[in-house]
Each structure stands twice: as structure tokens, then as C-alpha cells.
PDB file of N, CA and C in Angstrom:
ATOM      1  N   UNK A   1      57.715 116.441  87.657  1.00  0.00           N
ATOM      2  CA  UNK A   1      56.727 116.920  88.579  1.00  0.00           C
ATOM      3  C   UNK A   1      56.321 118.357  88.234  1.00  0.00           C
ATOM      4  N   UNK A   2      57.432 118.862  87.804  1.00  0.00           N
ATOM      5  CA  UNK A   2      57.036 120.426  87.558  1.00  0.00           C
ATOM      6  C   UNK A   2      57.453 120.725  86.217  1.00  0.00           C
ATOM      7  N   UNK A   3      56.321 120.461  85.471  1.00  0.00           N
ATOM      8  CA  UNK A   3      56.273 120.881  83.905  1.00  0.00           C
ATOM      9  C   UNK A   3      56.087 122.172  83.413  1.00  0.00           C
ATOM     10  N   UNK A   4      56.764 123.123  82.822  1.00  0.00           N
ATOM     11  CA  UNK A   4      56.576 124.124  82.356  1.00  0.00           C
ATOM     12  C   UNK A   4      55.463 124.084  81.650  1.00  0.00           C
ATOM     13  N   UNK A   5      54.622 125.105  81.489  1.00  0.00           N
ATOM     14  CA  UNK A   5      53.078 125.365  80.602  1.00  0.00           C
ATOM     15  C   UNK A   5      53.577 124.969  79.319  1.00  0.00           C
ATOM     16  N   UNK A   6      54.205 125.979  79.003  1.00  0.00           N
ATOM     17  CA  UNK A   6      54.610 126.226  77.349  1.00  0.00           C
ATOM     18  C   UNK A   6      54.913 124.653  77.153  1.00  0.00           C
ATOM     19  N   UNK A   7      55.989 123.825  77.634  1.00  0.00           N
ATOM     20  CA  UNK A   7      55.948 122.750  77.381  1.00  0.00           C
ATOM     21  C   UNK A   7      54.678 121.777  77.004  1.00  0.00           C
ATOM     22  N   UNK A   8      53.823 121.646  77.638  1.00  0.00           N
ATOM     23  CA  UNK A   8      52.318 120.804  77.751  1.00  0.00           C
ATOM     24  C   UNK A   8      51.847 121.791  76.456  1.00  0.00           C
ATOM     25  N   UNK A   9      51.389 123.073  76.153  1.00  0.00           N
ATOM     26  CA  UNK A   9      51.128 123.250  75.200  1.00  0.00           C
ATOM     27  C   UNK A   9      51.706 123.435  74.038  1.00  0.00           C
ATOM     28  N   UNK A  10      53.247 123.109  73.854  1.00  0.00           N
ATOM     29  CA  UNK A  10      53.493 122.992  72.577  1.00  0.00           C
ATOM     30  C   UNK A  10      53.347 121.508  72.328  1.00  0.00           C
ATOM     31  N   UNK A  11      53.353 120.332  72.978  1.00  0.00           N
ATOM     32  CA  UNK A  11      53.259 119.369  73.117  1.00  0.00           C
ATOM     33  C   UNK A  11      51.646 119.205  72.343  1.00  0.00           C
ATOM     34  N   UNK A  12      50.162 119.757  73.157  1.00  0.00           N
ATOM     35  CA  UNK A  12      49.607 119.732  72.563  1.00  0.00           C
ATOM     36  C   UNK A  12      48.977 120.395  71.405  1.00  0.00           C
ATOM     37  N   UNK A  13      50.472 121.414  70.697  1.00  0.00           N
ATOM     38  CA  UNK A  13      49.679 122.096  69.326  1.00  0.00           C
ATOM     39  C   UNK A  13      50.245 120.979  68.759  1.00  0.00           C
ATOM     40  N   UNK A  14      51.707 120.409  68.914  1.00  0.00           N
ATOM     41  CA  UNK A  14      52.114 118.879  67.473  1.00  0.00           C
ATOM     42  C   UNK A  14      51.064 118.030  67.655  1.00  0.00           C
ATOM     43  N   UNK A  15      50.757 117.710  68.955  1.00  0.00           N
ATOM     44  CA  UNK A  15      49.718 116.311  68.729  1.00  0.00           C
ATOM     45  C   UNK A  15      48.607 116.786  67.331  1.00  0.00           C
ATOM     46  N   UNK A  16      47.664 118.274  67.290  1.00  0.00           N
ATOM     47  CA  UNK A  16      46.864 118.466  67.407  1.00  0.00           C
ATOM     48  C   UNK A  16      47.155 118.741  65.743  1.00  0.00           C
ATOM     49  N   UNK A  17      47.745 119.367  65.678  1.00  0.00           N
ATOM     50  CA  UNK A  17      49.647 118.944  63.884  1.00  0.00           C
ATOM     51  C   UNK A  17      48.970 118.009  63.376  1.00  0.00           C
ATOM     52  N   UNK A  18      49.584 116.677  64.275  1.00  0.00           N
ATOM     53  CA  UNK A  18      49.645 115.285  63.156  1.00  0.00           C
ATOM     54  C   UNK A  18      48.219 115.072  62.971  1.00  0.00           C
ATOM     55  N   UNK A  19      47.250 114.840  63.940  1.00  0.00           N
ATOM     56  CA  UNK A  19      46.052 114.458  63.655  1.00  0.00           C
ATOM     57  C   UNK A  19      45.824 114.957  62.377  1.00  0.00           C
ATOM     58  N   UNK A  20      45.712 116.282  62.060  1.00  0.00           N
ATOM     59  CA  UNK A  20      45.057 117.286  61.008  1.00  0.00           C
ATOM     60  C   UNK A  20      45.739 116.824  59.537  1.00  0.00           C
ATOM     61  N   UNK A  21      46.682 116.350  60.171  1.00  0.00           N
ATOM     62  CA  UNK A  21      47.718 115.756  58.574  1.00  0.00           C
ATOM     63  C   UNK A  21      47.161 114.305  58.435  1.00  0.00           C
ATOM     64  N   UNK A  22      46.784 113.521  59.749  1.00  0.00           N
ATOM     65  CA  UNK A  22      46.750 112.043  58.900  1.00  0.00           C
ATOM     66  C   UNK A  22      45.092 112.355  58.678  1.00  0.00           C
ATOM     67  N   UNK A  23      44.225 113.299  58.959  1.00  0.00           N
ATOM     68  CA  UNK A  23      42.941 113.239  58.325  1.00  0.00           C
ATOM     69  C   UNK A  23      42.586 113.431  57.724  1.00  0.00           C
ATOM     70  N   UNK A  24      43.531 114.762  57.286  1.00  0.00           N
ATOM     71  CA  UNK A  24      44.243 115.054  55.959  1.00  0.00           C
ATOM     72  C   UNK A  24      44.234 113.935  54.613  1.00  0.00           C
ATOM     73  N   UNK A  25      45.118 113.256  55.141  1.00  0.00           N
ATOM     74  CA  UNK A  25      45.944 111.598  54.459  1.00  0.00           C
ATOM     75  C   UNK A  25      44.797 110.907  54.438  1.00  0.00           C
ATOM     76  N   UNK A  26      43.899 110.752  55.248  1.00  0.00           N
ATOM     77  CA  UNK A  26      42.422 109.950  54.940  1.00  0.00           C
ATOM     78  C   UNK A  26      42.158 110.558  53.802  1.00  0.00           C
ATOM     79  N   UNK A  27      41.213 111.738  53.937  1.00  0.00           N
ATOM     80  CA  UNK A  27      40.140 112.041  53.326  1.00  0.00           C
ATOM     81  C   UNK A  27      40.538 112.508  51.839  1.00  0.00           C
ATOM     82  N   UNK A  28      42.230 112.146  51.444  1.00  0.00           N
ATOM     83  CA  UNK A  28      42.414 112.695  50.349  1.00  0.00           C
ATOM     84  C   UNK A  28      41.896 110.869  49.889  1.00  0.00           C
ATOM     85  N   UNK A  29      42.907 109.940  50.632  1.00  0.00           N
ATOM     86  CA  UNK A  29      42.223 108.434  50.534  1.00  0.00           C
ATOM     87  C   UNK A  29      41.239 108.374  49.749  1.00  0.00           C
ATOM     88  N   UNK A  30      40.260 108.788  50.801  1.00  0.00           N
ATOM     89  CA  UNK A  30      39.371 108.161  50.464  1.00  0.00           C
ATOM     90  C   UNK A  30      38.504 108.774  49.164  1.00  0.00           C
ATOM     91  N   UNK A  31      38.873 110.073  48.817  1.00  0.00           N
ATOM     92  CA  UNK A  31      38.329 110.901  47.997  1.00  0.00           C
ATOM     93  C   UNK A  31      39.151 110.467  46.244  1.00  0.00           C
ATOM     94  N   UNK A  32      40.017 110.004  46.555  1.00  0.00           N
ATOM     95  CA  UNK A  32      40.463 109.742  45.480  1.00  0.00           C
ATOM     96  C   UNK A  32      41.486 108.847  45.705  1.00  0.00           C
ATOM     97  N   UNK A  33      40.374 107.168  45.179  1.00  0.00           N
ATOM     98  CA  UNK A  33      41.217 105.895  45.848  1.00  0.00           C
ATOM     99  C   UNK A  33      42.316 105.299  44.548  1.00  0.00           C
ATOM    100  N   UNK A  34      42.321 105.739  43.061  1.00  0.00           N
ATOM    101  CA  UNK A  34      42.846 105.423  42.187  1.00  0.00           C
ATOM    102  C   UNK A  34      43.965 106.368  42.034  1.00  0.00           C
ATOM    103  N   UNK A  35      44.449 106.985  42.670  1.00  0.00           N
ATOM    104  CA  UNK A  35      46.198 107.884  42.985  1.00  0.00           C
ATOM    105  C   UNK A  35      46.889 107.354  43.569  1.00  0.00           C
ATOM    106  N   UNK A  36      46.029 105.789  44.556  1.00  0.00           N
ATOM    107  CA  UNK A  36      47.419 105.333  45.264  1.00  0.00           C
ATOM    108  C   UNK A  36      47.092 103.664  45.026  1.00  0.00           C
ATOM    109  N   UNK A  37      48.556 103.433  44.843  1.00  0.00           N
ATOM    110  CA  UNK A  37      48.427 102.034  43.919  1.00  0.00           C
ATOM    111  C   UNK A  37      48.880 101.786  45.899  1.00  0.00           C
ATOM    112  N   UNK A  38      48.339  99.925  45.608  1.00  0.00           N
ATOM    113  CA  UNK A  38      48.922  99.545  47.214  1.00  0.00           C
ATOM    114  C   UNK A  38      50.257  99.064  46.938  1.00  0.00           C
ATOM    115  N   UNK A  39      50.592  98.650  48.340  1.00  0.00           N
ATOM    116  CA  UNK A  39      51.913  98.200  48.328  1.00  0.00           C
ATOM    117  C   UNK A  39      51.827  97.268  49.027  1.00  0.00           C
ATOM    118  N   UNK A  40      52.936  96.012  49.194  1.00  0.00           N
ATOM    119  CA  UNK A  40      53.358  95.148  49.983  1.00  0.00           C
ATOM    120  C   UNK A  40      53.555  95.855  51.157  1.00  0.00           C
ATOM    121  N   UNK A  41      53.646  95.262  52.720  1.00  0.00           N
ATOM    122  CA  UNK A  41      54.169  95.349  53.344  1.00  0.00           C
ATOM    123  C   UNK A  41      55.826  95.399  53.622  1.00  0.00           C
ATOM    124  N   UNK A  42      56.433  96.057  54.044  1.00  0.00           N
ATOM    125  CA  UNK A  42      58.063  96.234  54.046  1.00  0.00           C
ATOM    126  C   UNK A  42      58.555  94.776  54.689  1.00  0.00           C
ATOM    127  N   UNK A  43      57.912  94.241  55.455  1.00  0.00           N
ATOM    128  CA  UNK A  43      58.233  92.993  56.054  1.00  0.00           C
ATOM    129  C   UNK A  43      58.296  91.591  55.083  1.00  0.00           C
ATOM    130  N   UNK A  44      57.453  91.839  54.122  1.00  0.00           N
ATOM    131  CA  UNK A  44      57.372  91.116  52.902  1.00  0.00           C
ATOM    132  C   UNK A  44      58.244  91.020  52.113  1.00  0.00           C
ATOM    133  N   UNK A  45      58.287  92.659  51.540  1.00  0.00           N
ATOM    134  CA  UNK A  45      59.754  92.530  50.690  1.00  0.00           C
ATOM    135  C   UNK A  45      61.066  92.372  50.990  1.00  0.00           C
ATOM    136  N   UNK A  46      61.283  92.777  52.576  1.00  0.00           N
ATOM    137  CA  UNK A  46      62.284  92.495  52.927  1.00  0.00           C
ATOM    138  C   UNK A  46      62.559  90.911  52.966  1.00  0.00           C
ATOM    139  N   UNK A  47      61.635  90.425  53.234  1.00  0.00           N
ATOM    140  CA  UNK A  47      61.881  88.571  53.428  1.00  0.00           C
ATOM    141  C   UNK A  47      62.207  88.381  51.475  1.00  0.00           C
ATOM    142  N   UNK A  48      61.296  88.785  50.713  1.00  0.00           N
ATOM    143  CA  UNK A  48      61.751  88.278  49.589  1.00  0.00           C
ATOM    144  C   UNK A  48      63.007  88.268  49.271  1.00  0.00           C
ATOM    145  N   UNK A  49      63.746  89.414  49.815  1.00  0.00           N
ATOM    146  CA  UNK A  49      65.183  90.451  49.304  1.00  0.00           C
ATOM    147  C   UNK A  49      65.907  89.172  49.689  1.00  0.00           C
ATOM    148  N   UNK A  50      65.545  88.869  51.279  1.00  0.00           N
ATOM    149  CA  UNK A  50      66.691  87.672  51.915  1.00  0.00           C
ATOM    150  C   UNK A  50      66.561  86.428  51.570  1.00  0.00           C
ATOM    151  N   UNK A  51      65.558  85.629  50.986  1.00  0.00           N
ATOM    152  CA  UNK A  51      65.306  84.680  50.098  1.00  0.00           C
ATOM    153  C   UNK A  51      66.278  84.588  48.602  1.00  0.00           C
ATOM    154  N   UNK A  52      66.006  85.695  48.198  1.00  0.00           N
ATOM    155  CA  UNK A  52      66.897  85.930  46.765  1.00  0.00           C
ATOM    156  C   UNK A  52      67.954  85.760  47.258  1.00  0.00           C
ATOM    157  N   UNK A  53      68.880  86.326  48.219  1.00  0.00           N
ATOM    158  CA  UNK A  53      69.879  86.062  48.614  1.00  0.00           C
ATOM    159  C   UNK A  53      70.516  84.897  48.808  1.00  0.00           C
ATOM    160  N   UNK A  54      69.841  83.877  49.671  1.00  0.00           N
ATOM    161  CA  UNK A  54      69.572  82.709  50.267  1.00  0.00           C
ATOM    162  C   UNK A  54      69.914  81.510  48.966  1.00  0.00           C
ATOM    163  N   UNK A  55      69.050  81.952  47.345  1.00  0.00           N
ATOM    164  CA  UNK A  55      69.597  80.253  46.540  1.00  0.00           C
ATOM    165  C   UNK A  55      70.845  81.062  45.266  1.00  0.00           C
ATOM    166  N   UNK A  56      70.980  82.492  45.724  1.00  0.00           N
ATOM    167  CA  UNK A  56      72.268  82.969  44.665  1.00  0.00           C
ATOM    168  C   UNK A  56      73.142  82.426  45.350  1.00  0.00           C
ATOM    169  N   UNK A  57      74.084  81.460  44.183  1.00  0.00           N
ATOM    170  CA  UNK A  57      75.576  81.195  44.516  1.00  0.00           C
ATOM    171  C   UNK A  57      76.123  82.137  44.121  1.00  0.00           C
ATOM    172  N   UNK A  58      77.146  82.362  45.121  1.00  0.00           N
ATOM    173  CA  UNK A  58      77.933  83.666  44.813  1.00  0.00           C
ATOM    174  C   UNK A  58      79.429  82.653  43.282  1.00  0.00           C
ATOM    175  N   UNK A  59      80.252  83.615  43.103  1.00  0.00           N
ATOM    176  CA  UNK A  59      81.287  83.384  42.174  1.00  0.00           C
ATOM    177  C   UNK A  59      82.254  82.170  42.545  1.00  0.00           C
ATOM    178  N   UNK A  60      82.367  81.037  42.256  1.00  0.00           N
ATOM    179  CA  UNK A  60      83.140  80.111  43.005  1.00  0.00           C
ATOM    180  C   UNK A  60      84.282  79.994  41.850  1.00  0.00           C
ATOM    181  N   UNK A  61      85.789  79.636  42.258  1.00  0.00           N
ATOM    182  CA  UNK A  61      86.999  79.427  41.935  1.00  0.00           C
ATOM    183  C   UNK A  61      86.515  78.326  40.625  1.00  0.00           C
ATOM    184  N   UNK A  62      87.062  77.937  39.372  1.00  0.00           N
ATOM    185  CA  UNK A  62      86.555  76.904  38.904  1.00  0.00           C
ATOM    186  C   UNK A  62      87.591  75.501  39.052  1.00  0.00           C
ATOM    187  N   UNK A  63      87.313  74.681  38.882  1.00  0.00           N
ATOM    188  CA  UNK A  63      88.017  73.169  38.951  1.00  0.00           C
ATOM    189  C   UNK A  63      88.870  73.569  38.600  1.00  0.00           C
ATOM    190  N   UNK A  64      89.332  73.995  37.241  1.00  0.00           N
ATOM    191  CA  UNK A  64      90.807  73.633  36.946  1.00  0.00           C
ATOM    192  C   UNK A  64      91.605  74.984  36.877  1.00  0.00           C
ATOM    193  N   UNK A  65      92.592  74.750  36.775  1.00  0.00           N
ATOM    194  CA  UNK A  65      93.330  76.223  36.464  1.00  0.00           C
ATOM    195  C   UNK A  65      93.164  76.839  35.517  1.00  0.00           C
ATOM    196  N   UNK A  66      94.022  78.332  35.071  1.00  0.00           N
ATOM    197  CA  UNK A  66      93.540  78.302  33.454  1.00  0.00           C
ATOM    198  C   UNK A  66      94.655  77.863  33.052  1.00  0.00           C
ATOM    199  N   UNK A  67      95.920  77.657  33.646  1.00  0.00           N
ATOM    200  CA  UNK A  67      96.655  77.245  32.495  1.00  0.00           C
ATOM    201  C   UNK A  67      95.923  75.133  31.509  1.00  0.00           C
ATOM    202  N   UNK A  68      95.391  74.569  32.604  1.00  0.00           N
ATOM    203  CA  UNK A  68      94.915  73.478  32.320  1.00  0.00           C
ATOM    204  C   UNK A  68      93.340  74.071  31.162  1.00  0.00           C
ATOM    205  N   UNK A  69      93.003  74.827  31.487  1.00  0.00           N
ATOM    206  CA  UNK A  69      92.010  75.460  30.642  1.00  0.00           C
ATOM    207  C   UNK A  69      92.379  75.848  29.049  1.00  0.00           C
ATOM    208  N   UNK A  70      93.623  76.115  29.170  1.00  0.00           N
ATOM    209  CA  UNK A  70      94.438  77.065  28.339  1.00  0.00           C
ATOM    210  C   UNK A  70      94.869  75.245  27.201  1.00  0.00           C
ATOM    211  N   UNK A  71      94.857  74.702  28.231  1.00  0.00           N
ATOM    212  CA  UNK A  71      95.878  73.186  26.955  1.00  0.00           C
ATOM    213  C   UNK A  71      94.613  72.369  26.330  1.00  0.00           C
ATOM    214  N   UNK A  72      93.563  72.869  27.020  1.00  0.00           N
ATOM    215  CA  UNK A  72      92.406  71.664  26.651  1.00  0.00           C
ATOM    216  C   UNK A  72      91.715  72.858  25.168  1.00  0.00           C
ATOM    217  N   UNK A  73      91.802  74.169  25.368  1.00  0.00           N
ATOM    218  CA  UNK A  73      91.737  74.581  24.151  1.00  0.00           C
ATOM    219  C   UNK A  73      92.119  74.227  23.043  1.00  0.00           C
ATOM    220  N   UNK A  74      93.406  74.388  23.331  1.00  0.00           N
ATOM    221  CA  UNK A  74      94.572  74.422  22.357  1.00  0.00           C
ATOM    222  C   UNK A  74      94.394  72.539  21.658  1.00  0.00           C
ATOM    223  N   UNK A  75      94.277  71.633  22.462  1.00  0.00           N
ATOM    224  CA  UNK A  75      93.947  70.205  22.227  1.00  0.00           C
ATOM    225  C   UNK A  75      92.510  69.986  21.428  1.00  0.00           C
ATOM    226  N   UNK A  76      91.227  71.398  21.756  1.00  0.00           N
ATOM    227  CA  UNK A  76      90.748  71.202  20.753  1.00  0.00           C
ATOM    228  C   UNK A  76      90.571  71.693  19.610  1.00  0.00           C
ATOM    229  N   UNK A  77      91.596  73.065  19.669  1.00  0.00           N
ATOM    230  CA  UNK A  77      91.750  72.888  17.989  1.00  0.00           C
ATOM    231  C   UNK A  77      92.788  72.384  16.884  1.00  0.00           C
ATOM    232  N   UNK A  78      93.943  71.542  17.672  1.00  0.00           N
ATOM    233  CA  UNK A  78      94.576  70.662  17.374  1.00  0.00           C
ATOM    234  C   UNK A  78      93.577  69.400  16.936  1.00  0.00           C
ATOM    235  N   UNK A  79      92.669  69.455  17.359  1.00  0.00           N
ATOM    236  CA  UNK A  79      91.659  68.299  17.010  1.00  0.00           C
ATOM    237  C   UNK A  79      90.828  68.589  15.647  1.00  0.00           C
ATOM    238  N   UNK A  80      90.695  69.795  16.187  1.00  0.00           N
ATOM    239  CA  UNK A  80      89.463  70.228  14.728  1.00  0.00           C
ATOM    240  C   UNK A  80      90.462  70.461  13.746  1.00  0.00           C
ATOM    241  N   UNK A  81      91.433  70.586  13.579  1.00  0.00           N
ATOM    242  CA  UNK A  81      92.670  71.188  12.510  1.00  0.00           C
ATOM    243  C   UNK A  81      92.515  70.027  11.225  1.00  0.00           C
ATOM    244  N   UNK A  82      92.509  70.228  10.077  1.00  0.00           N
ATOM    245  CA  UNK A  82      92.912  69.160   9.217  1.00  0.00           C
ATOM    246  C   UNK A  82      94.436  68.834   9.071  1.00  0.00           C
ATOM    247  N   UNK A  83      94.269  67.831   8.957  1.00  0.00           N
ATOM    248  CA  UNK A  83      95.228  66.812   9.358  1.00  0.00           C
ATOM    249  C   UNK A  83      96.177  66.817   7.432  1.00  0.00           C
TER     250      UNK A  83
END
């Protein structure tokens, strides 16, 4: 109910701030439209990010052990060996 002055007018020197900066941010825009490449929306890439996520299988345990890994080696170069 009872607003200090200074308050309301520092209030309206920031408002009066940003305007001057985003018209600023226009008119450089529009003055020179080949400095700013576009971009996706953040909502976009973020969905892509969670998609990628979504068909990576992460690291899974494999079927066999290694020692069973370890004999099927060894069986094939007992195989390839001349005899």
C-alpha cells in the first residue's frame, strides 16, 4: 500500500534498461541479418538429447563368462594348429 518513491522509480529506470537493450538486440538484427546463424528451439534439442538416450543400450553383462570365453579361444587355436 505504501510504496517508497525511490522504489517505483528505480523499478522504472530497469524497465526503461531492458527495453533500450532488446531494441538495441533488434536493430543490430535487423541491420545485420548474416552475424546470426538461427537456432533450434531448446525444446527441440532437448527432445532430440532424450530420444538418443531412449534406443542407446547401455553395457550389458555378456552370455558367457570369460573363463568359458577363455576355452573357446584356446579350442580355436587348437583347431587352427597343424596337426
Amino acid at each position: 500500500m505504501y510504496e517508497h518513491p525511490y522504489l517505483i522509480h528505480r523499478v522504472n529506470v530497469l524497465d526503461a534498461e531492458r527495453l533500450e537493450t532488446e531494441l538495441e538486440r533488434r536493430r543490430l538484427m535487423l541491420e545485420q541479418p548474416d552475424r546470426f546463424v538461427p537456432r533450434e528451439r531448446w525444446t527441440v534439442r532437448i527432445g532430440r538429447l532424450l530420444h538418443r538416450r531412449e534406443g542407446r543400450t547401455d553395457a550389458v553383462a555378456p552370455a558367457t563368462s570369460p573363463r568359458e570365453r577363455r576355452t573357446e579361444a584356446a579350442d580355436a587355436c587348437v583347431a587352427c594348429a597343424p596337426a
